[in-house]
Protein backbone atom coordinates (compact mmCIF):
# COMPACT_ATOMS: atom_id res chain seq x y z
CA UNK A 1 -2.71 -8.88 1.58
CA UNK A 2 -4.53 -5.72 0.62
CA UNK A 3 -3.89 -6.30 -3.66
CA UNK A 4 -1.15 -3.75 -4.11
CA UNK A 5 1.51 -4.48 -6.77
CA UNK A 6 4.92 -3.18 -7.08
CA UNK A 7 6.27 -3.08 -10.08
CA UNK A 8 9.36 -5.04 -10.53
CA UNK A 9 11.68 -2.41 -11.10
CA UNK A 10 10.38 -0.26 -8.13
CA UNK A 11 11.54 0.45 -4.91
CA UNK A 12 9.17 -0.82 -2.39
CA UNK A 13 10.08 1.71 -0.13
CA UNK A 14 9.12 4.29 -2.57
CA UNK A 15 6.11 2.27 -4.09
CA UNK A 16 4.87 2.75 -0.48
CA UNK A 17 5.25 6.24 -0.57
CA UNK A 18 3.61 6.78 -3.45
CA UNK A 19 1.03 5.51 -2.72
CA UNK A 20 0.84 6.77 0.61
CA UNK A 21 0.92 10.27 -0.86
CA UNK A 22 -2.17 9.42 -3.18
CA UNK A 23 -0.42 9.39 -6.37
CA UNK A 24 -2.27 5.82 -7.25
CA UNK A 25 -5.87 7.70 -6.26
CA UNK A 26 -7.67 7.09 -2.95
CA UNK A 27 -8.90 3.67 -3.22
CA UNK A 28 -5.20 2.15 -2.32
CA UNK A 29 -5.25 4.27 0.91
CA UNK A 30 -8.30 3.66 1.89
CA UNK A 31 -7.69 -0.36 1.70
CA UNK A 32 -4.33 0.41 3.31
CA UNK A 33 -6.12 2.21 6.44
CA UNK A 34 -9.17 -0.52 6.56
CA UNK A 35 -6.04 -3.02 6.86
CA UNK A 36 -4.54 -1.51 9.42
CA UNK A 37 -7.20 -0.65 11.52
CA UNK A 38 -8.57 -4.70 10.89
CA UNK A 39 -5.57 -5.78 11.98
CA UNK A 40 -4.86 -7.70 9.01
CA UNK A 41 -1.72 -6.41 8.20
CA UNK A 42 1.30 -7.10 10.27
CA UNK A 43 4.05 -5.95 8.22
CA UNK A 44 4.31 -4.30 4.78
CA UNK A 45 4.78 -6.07 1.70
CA UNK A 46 3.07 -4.85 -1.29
């Protein structure tokens, strides 16, 4: 997977989101995107 960890009491759906949005900085997005555009990930689980 792409090293993301959601923390137990989270939502994933809204960990997602989060980080989506860039409140966890740019580096998560830009492995998210690199991931995606690899190929490597074929469904969401962080």
């Amino acid at each position: 997977m792409i090293g993301l960890s959601c923390p137990v009491t989270y939502n994933p759906a809204d960990f997602i989101i989060e980080v989506t949005a860039g409140e966890y900085g740019p580096d998560h997005l830009d492995q998210m995107v690199n991931a995606v555009e690899n190929g490597k990930v074929t469904r969401w689980c962080p």
